[in-house]
PDB file of N, CA and C in Angstrom:
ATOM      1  N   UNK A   1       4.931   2.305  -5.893  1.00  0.00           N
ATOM      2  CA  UNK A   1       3.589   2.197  -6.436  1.00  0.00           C
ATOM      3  C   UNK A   1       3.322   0.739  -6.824  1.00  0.00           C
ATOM      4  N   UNK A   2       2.206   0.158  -6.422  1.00  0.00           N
ATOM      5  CA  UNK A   2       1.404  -1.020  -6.653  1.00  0.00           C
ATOM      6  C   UNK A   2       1.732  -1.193  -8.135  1.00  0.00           C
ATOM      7  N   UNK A   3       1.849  -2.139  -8.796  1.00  0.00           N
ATOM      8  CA  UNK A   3       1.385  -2.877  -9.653  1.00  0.00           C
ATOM      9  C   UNK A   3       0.298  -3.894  -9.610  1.00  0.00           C
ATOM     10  N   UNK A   4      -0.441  -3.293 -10.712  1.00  0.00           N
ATOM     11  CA  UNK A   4      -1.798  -4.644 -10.153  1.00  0.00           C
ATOM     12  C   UNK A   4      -2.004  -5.795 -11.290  1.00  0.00           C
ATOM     13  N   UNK A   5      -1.021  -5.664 -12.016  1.00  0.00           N
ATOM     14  CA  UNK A   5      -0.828  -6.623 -13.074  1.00  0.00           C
ATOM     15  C   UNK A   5      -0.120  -7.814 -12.745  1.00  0.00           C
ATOM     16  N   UNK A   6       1.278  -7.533 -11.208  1.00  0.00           N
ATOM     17  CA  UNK A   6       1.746  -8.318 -10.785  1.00  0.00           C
ATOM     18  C   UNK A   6       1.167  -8.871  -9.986  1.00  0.00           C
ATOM     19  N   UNK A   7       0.430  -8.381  -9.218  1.00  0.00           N
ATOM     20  CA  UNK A   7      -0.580  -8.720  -8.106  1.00  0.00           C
ATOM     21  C   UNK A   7       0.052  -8.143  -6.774  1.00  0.00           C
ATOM     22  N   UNK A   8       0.354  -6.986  -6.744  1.00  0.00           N
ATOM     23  CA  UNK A   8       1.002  -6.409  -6.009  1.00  0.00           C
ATOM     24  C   UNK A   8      -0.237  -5.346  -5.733  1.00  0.00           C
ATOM     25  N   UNK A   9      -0.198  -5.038  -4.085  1.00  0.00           N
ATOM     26  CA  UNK A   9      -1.228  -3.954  -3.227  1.00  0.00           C
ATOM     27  C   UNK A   9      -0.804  -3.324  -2.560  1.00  0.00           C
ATOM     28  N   UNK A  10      -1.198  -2.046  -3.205  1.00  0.00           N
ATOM     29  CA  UNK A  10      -0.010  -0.960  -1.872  1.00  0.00           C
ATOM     30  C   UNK A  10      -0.680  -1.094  -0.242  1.00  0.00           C
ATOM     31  N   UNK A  11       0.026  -1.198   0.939  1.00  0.00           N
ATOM     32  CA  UNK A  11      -0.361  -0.972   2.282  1.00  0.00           C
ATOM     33  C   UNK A  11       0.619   0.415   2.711  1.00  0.00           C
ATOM     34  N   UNK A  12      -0.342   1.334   3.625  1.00  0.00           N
ATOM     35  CA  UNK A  12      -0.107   2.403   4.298  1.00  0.00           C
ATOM     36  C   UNK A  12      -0.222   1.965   5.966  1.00  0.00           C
ATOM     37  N   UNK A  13       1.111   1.992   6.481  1.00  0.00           N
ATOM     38  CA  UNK A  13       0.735   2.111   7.890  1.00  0.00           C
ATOM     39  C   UNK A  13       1.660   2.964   8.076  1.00  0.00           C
ATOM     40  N   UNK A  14       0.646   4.528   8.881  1.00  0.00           N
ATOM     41  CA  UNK A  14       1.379   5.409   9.024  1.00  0.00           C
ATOM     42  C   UNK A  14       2.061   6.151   7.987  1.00  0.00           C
ATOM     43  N   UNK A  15       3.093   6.820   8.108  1.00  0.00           N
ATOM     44  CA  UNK A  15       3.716   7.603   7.342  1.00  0.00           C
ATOM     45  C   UNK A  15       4.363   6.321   6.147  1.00  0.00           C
ATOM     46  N   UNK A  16       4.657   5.240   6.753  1.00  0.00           N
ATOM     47  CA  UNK A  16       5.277   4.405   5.970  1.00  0.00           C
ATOM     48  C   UNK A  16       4.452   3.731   4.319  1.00  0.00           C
ATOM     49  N   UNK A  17       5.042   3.413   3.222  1.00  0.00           N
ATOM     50  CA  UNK A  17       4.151   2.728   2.529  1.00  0.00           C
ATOM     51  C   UNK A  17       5.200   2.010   1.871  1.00  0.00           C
ATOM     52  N   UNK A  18       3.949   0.480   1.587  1.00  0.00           N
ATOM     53  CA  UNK A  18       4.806  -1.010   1.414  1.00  0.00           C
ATOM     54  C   UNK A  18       4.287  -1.080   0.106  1.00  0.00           C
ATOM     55  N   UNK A  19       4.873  -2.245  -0.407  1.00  0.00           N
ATOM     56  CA  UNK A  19       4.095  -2.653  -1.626  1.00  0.00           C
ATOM     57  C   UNK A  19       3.882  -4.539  -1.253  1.00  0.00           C
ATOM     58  N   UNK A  20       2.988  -4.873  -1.362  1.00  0.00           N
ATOM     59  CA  UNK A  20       2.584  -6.688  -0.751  1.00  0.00           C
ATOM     60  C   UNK A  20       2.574  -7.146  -2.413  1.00  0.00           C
ATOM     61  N   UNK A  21       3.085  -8.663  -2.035  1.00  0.00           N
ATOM     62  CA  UNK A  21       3.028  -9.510  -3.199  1.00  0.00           C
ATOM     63  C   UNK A  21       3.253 -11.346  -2.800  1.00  0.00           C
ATOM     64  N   UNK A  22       1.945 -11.274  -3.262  1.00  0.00           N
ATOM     65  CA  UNK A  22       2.346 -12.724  -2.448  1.00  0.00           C
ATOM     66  C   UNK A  22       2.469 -13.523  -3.902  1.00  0.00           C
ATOM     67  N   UNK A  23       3.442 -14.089  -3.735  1.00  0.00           N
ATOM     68  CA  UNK A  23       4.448 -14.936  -4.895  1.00  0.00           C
ATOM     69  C   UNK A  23       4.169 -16.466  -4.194  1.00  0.00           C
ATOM     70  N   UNK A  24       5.149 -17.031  -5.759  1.00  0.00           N
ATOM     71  CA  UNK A  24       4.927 -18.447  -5.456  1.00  0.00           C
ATOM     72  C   UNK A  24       5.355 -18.872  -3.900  1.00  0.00           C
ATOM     73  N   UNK A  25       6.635 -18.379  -3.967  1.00  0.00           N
ATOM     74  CA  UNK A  25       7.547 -18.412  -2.685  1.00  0.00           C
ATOM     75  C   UNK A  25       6.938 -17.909  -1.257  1.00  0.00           C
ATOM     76  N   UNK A  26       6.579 -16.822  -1.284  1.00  0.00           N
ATOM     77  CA  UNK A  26       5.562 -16.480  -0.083  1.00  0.00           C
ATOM     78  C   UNK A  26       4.781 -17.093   0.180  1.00  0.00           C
ATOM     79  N   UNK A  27       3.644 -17.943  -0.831  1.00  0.00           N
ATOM     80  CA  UNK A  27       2.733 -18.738  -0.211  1.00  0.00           C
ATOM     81  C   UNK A  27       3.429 -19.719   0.467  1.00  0.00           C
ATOM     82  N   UNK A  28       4.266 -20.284  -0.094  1.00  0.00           N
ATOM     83  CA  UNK A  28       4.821 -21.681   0.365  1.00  0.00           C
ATOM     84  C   UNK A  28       5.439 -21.432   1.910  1.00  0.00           C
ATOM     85  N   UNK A  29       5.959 -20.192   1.493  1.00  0.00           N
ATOM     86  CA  UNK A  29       6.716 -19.331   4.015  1.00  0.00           C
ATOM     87  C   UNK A  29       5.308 -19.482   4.083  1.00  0.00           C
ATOM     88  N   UNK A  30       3.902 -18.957   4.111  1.00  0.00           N
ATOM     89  CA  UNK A  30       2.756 -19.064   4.505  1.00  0.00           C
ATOM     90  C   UNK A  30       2.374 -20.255   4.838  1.00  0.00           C
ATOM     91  N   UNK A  31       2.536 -21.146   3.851  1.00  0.00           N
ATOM     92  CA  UNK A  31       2.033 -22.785   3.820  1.00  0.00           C
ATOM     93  C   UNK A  31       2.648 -23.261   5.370  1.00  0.00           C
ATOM     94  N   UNK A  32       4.297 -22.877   5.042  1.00  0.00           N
ATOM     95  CA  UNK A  32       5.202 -23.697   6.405  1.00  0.00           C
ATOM     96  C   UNK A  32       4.565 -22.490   7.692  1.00  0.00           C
ATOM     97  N   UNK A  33       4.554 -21.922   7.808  1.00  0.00           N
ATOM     98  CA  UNK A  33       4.546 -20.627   8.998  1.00  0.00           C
ATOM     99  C   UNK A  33       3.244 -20.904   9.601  1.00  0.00           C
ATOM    100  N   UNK A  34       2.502 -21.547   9.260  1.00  0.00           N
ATOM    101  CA  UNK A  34       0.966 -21.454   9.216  1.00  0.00           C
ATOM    102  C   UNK A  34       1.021 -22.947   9.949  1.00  0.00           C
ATOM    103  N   UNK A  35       1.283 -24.005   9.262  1.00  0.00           N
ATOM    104  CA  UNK A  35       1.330 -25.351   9.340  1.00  0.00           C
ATOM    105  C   UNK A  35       0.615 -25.830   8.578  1.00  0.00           C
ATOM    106  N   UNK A  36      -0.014 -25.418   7.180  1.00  0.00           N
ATOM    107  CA  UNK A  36      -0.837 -25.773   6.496  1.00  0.00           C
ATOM    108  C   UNK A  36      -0.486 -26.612   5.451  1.00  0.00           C
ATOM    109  N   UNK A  37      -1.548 -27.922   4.925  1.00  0.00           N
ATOM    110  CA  UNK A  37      -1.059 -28.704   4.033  1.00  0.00           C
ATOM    111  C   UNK A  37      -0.774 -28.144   2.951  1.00  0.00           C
ATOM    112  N   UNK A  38      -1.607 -27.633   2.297  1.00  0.00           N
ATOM    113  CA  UNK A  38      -1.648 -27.052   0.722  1.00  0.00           C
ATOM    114  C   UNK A  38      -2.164 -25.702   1.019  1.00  0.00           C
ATOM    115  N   UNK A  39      -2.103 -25.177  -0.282  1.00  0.00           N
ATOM    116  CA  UNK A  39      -2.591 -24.052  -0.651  1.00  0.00           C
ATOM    117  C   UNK A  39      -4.579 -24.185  -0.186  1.00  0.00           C
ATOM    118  N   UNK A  40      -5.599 -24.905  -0.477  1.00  0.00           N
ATOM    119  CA  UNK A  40      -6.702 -25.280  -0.326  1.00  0.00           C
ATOM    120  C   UNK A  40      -6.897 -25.182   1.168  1.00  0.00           C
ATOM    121  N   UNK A  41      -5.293 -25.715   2.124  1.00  0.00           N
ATOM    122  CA  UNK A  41      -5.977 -25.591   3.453  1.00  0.00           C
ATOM    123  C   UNK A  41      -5.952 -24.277   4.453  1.00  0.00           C
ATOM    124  N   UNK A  42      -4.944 -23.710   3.463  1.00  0.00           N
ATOM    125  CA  UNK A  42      -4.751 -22.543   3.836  1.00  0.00           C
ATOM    126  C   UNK A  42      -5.729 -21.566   3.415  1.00  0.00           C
ATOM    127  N   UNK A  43      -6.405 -21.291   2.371  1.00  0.00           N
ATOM    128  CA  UNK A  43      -7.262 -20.575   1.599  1.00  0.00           C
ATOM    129  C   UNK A  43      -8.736 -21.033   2.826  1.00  0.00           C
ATOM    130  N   UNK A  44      -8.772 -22.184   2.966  1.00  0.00           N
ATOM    131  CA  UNK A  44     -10.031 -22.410   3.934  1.00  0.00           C
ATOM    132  C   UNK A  44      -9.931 -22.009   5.018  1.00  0.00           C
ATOM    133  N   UNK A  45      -8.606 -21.531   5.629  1.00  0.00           N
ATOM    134  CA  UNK A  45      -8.511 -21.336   6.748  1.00  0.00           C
ATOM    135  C   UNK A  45      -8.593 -19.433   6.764  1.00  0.00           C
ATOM    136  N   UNK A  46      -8.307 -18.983   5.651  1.00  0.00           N
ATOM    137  CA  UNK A  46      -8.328 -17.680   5.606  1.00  0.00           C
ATOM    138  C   UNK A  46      -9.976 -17.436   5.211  1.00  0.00           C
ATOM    139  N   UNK A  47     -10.431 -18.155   4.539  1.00  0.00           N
ATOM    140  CA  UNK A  47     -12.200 -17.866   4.089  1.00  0.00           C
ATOM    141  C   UNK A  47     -12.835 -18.089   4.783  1.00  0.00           C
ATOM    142  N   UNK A  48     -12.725 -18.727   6.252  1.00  0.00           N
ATOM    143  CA  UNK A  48     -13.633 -19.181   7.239  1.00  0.00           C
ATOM    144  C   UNK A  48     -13.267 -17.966   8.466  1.00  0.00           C
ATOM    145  N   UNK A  49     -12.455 -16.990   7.916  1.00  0.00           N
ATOM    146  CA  UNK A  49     -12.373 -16.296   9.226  1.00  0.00           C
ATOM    147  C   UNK A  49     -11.796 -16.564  10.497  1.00  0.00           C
ATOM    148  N   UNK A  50     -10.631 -17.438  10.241  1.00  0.00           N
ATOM    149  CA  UNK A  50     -10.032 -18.275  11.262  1.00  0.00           C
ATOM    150  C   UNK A  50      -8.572 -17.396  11.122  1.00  0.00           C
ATOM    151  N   UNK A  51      -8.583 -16.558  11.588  1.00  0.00           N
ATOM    152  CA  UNK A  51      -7.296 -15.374  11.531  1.00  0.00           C
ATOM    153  C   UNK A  51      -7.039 -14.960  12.648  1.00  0.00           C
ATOM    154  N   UNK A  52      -5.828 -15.690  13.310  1.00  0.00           N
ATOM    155  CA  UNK A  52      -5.371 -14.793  14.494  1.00  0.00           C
ATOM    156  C   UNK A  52      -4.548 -14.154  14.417  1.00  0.00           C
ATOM    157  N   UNK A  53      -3.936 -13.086  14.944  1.00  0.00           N
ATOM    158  CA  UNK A  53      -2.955 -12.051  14.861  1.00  0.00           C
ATOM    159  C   UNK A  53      -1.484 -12.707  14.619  1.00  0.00           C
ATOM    160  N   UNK A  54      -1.249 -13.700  14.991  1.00  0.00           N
ATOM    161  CA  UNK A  54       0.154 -14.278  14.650  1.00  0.00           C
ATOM    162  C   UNK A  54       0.032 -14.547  13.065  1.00  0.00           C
ATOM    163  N   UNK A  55      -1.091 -14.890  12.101  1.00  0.00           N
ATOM    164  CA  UNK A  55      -1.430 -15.297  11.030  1.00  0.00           C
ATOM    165  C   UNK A  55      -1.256 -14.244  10.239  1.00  0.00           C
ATOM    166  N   UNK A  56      -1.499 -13.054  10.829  1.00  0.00           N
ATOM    167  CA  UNK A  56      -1.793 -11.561   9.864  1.00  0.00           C
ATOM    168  C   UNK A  56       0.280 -11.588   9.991  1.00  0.00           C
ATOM    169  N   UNK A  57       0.933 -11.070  11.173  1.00  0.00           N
ATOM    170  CA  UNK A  57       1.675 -11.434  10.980  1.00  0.00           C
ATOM    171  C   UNK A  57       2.984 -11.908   9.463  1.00  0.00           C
ATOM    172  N   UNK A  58       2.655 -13.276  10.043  1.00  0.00           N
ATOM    173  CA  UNK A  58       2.919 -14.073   9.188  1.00  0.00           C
ATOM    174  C   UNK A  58       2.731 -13.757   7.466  1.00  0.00           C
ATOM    175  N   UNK A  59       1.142 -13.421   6.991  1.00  0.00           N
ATOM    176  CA  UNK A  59       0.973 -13.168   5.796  1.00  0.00           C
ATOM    177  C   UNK A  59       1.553 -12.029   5.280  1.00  0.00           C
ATOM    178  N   UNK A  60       1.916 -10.881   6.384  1.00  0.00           N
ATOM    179  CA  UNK A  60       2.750  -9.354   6.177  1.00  0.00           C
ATOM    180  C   UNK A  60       4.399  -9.666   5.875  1.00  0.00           C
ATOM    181  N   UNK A  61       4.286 -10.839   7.051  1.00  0.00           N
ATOM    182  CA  UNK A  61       5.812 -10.905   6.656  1.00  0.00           C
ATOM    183  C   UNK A  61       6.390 -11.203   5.355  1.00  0.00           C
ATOM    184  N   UNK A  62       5.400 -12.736   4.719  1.00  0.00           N
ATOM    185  CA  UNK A  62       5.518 -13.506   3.633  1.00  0.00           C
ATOM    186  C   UNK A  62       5.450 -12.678   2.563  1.00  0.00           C
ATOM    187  N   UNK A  63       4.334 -11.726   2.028  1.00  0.00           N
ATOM    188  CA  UNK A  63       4.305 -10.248   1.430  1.00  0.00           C
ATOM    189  C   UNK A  63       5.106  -9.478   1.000  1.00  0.00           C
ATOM    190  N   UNK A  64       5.647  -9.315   2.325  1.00  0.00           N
ATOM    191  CA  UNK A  64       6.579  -8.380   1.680  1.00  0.00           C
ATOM    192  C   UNK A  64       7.730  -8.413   1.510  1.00  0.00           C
TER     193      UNK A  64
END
């Protein structure tokens, strides 16, 4: 079960269920995985709708 105090979101795929948390540490696999400078370029790159499937990926992996 989610915690939403940690900032944790439950995902259901399928029968399976995860719990996501993106931590200090995850952003930073995101930051490198991505190729992004900072946190700002990454956040622009997710708010502009610039998401390709290797990116979703990536943010599932970092997550969880």
């Amino acid at each position: 079960m989610a915690n939403r105090r940690r900032g944790e979101v439950a995902l259901a795929l399928g029968p399976e269920r995860y719990t996501l948390c993106l931590t200090l540490g995850a952003l930073a696999e995101l930051e490198d995985a991505l190729g992004a400078a900072d946190l700002t370029e990454l956040a622009a790159r997710f708010g502009e709708g610039r998401l390709r499937s290797r990116d979703l990926i990536a943010l599932l992996g970092a997550a969880l």
